[in-house]
C-alpha atoms as a PDB file:
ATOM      1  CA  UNK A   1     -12.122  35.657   7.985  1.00  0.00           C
ATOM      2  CA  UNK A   2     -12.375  33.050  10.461  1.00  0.00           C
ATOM      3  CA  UNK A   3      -9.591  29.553  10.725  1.00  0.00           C
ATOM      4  CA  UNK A   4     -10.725  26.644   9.902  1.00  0.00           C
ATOM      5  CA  UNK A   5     -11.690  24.443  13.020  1.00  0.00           C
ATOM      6  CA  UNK A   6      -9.361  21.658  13.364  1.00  0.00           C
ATOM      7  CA  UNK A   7     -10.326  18.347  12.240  1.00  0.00           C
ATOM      8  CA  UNK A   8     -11.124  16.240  15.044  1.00  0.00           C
ATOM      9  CA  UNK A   9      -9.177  13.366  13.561  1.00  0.00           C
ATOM     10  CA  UNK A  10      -6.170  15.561  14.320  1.00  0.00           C
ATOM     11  CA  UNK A  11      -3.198  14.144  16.856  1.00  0.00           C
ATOM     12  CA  UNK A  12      -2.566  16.225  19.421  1.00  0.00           C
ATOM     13  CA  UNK A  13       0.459  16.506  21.487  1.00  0.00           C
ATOM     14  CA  UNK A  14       1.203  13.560  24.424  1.00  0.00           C
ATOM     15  CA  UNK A  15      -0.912  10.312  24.883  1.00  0.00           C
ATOM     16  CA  UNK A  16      -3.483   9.002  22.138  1.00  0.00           C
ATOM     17  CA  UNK A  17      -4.566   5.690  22.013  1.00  0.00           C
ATOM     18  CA  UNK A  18      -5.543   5.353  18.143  1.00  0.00           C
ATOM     19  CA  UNK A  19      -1.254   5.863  18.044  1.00  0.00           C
ATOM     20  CA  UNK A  20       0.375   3.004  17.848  1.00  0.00           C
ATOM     21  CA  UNK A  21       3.901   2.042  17.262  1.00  0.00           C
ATOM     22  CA  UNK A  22       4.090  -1.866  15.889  1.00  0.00           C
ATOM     23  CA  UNK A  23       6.735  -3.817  17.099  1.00  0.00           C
ATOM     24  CA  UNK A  24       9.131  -6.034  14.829  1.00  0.00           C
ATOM     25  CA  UNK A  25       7.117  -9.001  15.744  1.00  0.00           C
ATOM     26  CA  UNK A  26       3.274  -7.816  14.823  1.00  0.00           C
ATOM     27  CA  UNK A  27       5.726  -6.482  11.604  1.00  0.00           C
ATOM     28  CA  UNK A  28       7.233  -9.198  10.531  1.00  0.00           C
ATOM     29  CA  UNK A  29       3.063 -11.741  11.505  1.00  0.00           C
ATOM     30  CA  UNK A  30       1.683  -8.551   9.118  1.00  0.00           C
ATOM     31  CA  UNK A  31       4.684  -9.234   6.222  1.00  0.00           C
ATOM     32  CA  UNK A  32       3.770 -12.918   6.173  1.00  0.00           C
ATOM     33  CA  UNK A  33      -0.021 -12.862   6.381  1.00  0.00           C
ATOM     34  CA  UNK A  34       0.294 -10.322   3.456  1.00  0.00           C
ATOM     35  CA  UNK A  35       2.687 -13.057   1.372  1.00  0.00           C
ATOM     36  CA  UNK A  36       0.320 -15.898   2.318  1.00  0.00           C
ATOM     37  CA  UNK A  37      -2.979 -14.379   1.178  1.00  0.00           C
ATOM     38  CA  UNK A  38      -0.948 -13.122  -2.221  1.00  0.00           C
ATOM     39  CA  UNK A  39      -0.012 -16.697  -2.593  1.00  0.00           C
ATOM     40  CA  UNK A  40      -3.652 -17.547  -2.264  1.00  0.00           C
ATOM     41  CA  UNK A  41      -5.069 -14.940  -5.004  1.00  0.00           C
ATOM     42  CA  UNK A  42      -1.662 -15.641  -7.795  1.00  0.00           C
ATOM     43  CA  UNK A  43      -0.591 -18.932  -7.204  1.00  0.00           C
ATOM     44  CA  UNK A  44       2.032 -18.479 -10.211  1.00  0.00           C
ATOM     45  CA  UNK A  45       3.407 -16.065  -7.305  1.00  0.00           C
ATOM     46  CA  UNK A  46       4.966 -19.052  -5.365  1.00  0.00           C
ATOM     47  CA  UNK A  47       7.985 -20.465  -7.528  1.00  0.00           C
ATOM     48  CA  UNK A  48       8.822 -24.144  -8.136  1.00  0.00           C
ATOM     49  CA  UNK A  49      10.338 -25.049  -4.426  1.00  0.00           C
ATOM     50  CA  UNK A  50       7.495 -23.478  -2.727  1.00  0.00           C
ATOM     51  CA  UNK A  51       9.578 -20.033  -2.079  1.00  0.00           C
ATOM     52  CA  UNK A  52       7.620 -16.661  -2.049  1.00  0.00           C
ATOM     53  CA  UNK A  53       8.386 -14.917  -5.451  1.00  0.00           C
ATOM     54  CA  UNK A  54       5.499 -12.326  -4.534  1.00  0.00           C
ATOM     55  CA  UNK A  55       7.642  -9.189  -5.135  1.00  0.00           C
ATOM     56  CA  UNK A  56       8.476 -10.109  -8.547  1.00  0.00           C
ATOM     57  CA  UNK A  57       5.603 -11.426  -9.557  1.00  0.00           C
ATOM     58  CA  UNK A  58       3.460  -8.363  -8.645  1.00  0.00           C
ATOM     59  CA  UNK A  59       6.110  -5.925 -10.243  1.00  0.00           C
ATOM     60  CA  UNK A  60       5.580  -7.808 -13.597  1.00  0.00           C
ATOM     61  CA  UNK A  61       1.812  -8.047 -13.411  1.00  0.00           C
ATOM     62  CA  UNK A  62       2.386  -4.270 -12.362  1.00  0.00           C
ATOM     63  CA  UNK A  63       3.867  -3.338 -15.473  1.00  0.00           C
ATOM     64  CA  UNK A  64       1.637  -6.409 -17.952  1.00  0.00           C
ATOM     65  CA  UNK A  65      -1.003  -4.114 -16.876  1.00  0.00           C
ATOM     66  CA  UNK A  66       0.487  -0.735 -17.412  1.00  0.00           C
ATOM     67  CA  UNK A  67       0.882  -1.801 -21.381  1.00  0.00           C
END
């Protein structure tokens, strides 16, 4: 029986340039980009002073739909 041929979406070993390693700052633009278009979709996400409440709010309508 023959291996299977690798797939060519594989890494290999040393330099690739579809790897890449994000630094803190194109992080932290990605975390707040994510919290802004969540506050977009759910306003009820976004508490009374204007904070981001998005982790909450998604874990209860997480479990509202789970019932």
């Amino acid at each position: 029986m023959t291996s299977p041929k690798p797939n060519h979406g594989q890494f290999r070993k040393g330099h690739d340039p579809r790897r890449h390693v994000f630094s803190t700052e194109e992080c932290q633009r990605g975390f707040w980009a994510a919290l802004e278009s969540i506050a977009a979709r759910y306003p009820d996400a976004v508490d009374a002073y204007g904070r981001y409440m998005a982790v909450k709010f998604l874990r209860k309508r997480r479990k509202e739909k789970a019932k």
